[in-house]
Protein backbone atom coordinates (compact mmCIF):
# COMPACT_ATOMS: atom_id res chain seq x y z
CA UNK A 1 -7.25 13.53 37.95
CA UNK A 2 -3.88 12.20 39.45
CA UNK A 3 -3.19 8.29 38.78
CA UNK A 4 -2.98 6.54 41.23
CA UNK A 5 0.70 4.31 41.77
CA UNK A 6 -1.22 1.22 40.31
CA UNK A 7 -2.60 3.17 37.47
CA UNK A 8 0.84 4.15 36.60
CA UNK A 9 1.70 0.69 36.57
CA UNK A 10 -0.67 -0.06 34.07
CA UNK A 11 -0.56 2.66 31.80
CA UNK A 12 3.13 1.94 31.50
CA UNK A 13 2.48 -1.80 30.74
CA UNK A 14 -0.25 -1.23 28.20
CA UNK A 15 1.40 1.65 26.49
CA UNK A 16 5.49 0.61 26.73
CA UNK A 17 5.14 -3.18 27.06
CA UNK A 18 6.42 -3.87 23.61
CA UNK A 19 9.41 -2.14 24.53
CA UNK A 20 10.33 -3.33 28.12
CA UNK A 21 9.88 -6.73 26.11
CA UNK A 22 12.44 -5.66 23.61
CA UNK A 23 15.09 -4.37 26.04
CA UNK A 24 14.43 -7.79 27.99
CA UNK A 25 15.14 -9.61 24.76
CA UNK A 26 18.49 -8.02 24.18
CA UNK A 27 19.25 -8.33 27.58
CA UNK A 28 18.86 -11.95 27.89
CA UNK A 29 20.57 -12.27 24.38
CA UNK A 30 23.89 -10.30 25.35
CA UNK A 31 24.01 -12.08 28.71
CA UNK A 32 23.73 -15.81 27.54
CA UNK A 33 26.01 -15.13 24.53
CA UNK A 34 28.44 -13.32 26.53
CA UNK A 35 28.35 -16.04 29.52
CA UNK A 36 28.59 -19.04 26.85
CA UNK A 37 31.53 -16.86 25.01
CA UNK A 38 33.19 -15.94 28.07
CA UNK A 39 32.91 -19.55 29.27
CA UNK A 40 34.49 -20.76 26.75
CA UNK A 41 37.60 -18.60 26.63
CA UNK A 42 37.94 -19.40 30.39
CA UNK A 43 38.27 -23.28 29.68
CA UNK A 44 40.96 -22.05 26.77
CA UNK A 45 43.12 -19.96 28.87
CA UNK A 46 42.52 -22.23 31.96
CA UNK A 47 43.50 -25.58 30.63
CA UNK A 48 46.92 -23.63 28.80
CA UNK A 49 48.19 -22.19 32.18
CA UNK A 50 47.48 -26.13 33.64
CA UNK A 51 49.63 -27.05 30.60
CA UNK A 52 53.51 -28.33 32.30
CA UNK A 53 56.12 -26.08 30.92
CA UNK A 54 58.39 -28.08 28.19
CA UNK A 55 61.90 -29.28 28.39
CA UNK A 56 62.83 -27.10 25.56
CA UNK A 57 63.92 -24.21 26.35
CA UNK A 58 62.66 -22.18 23.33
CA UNK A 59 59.19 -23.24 23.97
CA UNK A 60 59.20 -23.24 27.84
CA UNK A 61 59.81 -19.35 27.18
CA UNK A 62 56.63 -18.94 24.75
CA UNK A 63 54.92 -20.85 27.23
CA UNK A 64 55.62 -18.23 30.04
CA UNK A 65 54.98 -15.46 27.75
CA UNK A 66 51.72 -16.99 26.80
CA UNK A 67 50.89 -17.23 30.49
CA UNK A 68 52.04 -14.07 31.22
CA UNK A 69 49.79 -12.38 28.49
CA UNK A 70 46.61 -14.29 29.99
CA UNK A 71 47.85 -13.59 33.39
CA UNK A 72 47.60 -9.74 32.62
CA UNK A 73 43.87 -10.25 30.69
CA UNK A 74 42.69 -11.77 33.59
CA UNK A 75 44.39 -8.78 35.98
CA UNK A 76 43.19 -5.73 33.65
CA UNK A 77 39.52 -6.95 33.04
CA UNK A 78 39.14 -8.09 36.67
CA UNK A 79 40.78 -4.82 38.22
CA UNK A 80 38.86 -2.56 36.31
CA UNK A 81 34.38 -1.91 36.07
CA UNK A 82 32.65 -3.12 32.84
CA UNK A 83 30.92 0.37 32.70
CA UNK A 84 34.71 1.35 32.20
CA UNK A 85 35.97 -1.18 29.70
CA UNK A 86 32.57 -0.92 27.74
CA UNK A 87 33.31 2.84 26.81
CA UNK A 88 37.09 2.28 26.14
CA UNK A 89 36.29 -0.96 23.30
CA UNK A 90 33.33 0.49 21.51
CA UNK A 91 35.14 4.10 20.96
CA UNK A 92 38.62 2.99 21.17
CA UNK A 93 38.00 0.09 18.19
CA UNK A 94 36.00 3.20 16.11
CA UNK A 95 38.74 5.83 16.81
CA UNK A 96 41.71 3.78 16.78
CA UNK A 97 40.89 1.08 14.66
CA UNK A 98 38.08 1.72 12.32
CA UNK A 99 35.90 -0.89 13.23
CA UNK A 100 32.05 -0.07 13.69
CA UNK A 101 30.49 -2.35 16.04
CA UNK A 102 26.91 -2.04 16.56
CA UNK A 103 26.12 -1.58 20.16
CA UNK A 104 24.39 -5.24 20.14
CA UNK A 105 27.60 -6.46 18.97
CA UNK A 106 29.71 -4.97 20.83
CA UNK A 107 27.96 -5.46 24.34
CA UNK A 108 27.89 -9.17 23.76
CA UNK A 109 31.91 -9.04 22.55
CA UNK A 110 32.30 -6.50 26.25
CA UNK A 111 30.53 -8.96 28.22
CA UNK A 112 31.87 -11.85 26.81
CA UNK A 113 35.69 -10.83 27.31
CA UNK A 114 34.98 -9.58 30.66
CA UNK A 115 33.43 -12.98 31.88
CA UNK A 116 35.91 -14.77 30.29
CA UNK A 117 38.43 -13.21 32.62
CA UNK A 118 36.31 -14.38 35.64
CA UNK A 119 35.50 -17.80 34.29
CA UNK A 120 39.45 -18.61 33.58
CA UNK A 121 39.94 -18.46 37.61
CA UNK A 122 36.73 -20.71 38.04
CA UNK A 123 37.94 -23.03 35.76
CA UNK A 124 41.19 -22.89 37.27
CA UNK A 125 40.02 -23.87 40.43
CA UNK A 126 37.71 -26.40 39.08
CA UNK A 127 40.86 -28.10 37.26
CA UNK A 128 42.34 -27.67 40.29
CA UNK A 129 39.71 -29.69 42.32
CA UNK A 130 40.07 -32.79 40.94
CA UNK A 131 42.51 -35.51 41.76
CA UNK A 132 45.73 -35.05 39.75
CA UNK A 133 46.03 -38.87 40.28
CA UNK A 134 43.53 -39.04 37.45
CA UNK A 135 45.79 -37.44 35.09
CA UNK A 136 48.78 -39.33 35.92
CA UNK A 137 46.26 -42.95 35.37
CA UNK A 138 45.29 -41.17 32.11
CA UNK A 139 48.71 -40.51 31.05
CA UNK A 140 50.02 -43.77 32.32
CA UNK A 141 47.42 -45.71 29.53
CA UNK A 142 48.72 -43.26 27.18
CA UNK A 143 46.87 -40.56 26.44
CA UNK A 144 48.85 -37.09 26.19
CA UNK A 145 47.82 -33.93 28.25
CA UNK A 146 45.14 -32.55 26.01
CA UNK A 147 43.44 -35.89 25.69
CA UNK A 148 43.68 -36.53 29.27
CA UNK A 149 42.28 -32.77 29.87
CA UNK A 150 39.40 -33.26 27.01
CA UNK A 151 38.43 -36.62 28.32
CA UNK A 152 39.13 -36.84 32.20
CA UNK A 153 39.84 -34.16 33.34
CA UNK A 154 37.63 -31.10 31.73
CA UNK A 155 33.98 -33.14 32.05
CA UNK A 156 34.43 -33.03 35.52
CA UNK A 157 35.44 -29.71 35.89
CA UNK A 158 32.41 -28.60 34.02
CA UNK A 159 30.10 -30.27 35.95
CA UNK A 160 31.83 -28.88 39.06
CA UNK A 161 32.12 -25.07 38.22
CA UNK A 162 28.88 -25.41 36.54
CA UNK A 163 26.84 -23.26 40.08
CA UNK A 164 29.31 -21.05 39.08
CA UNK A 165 28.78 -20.59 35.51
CA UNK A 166 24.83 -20.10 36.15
CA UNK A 167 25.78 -17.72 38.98
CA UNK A 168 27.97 -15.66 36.70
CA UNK A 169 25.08 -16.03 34.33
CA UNK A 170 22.82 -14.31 36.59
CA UNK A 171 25.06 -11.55 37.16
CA UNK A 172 25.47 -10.69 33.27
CA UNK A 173 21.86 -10.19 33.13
CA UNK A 174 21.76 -7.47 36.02
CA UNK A 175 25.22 -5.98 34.54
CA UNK A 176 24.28 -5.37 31.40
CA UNK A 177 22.51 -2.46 32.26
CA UNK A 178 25.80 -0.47 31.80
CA UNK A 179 25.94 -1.12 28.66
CA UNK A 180 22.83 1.64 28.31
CA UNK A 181 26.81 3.79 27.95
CA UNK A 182 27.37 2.62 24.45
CA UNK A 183 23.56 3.06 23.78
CA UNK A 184 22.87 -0.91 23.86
CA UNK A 185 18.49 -0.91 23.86
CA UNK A 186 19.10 -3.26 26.30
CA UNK A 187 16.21 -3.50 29.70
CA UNK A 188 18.08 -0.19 31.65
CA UNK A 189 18.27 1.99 28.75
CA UNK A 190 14.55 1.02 27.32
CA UNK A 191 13.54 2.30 31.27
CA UNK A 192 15.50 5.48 30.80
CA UNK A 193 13.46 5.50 27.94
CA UNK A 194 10.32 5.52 28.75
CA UNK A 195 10.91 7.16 32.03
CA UNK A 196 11.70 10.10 29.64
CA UNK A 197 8.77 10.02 27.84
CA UNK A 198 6.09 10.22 30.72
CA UNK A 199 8.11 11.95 33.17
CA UNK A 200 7.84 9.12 35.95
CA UNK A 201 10.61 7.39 37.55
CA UNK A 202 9.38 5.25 40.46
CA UNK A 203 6.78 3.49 38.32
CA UNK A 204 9.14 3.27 35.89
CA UNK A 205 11.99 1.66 37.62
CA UNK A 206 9.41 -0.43 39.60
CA UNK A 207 8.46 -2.23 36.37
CA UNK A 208 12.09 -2.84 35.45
CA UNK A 209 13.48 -4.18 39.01
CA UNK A 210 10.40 -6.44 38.60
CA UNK A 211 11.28 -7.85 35.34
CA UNK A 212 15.06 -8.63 36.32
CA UNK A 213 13.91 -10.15 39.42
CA UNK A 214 11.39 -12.46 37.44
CA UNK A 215 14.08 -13.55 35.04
CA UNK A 216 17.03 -14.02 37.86
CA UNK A 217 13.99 -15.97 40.41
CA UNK A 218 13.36 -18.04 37.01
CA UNK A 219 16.55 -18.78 35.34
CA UNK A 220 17.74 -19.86 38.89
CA UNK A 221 14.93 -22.17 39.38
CA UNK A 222 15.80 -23.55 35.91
CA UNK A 223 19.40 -24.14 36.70
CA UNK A 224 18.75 -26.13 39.78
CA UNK A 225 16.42 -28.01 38.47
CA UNK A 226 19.08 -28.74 35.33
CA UNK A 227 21.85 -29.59 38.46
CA UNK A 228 19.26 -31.90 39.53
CA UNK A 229 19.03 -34.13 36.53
CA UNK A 230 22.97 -33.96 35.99
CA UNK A 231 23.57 -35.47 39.71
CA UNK A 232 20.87 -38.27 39.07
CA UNK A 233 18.76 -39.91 41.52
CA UNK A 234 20.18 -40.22 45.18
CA UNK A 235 18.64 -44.14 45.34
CA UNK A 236 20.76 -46.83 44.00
CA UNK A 237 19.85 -50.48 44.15
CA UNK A 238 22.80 -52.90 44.56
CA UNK A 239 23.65 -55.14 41.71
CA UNK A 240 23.72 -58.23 44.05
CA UNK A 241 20.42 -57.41 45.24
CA UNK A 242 18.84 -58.33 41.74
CA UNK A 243 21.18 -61.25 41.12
CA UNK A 244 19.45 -64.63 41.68
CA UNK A 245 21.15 -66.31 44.58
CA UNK A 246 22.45 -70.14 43.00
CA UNK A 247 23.01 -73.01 45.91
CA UNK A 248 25.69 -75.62 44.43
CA UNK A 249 25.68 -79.31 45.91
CA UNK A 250 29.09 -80.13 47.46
């Protein structure tokens, strides 16, 4: 007897759970690694291109180099699809290099690079959206450029860009299904998977859009929630309003 679409549903859950929840595992795994990784090279690169060029001429060249080197990062891994880049790192490093990444490994390391070339022009523009007036008062006490960046300037950055961040986040987790092209177990190549073994795709794939939707619907719940405790409460009580009011005799 035929199953019915529901009792394809089940019979995939009962007998392939384990391994959707595997490939969900390594998804969520590559994608937070890769964001936080990726995140971090973008406030590198960002705050070194917001760096002034120096008077000396010797190092106002490196400097250009150094911006011209991030410059084309940010071009090549922007212009071109992480399917692409994915199968040019994991077989260029073992052909040209000798270095035998795991898939794991090297999906977080693909992932990581490629959001770090979007997060350097989000950071950018975050740097860029805040008062430079602020750096010149933090210079003018005396701090120098980096301190001024580190203590002014960057924790306000971060906690504008940071919709951003969680969006790009959210993205990772539904791109890392190309990564099934280096054979990374992650969620899309665990459905391939088991859509092989029981010879049904639509109940297959059902199960998996289902999954990413539940994380995405979640972790974006989560975020907003996290925005919500950063901004504070919206009710403020003036300080004069607790202060006891003292009459003085004239």
């Amino acid at each position: 007897m035929e199953r019915t679409f529901l009792e394809w549903i089940s019979y995939i859950l009962q007998n392939y759970g384990s391994w959707f929840l595997r490939g969900t595992g390594v998804t969520l795994l590559i994608s937070f690694l890769g964001t936080a990784v990726g995140f971090l090279i973008g406030l590198a690169f960002a705050s070194i291109r917001s760096m002034p060029l120096p008077h000396n001429r010797i190092k106002k060249q490196l400097m250009k180099f150094v911006n011209f080197l991030i410059t084309c990062y940010v071009e090549i891994f922007r212009g071109t699809p992480m399917m692409v880049q994915a199968i040019v790192m994991y077989f260029g490093m073992q052909e040209f290099m000798g270095i035998n990444f795991s898939p794991t490994v090297a999906g977080i390391i693909i992932v990581s690079v490629n959001t770090g070339a979007y997060m350097v022009e989000v950071v950018r523009g975050g740097i860029d959206s805040i008062d430079m007036g602020q750096m010149e008062a933090a210079k003018s006490i005396g701090m120098s450029h980096w301190q001024a960046m580190i203590y002014v300037i960057l924790p306000q950055t971060i906690r504008n860009i940071l919709p951003a961040t969680c969006n790009e986040f959210i993205i990772n987790i539904k791109d890392t299904s190309v990564l099934n092209v280096i054979s990374v177990t992650e969620l899309f190549f665990v459905t391939k998977s088991v859509k092989g073994a029981i010879y049904r795709t639509y109940e297959t794939f059902i199960v998996a859009a289902v999954i990413y939707f539940i994380l995405t619907i979640t972790i974006t719940r989560i975020i907003r929630q996290l925005e919500k405790r950063i901004d504070g409460t919206k009710k403020f009580t003036p300080a004069s309003s607790t202060m006891p009011i003292v009459f003085v005799k004239k």
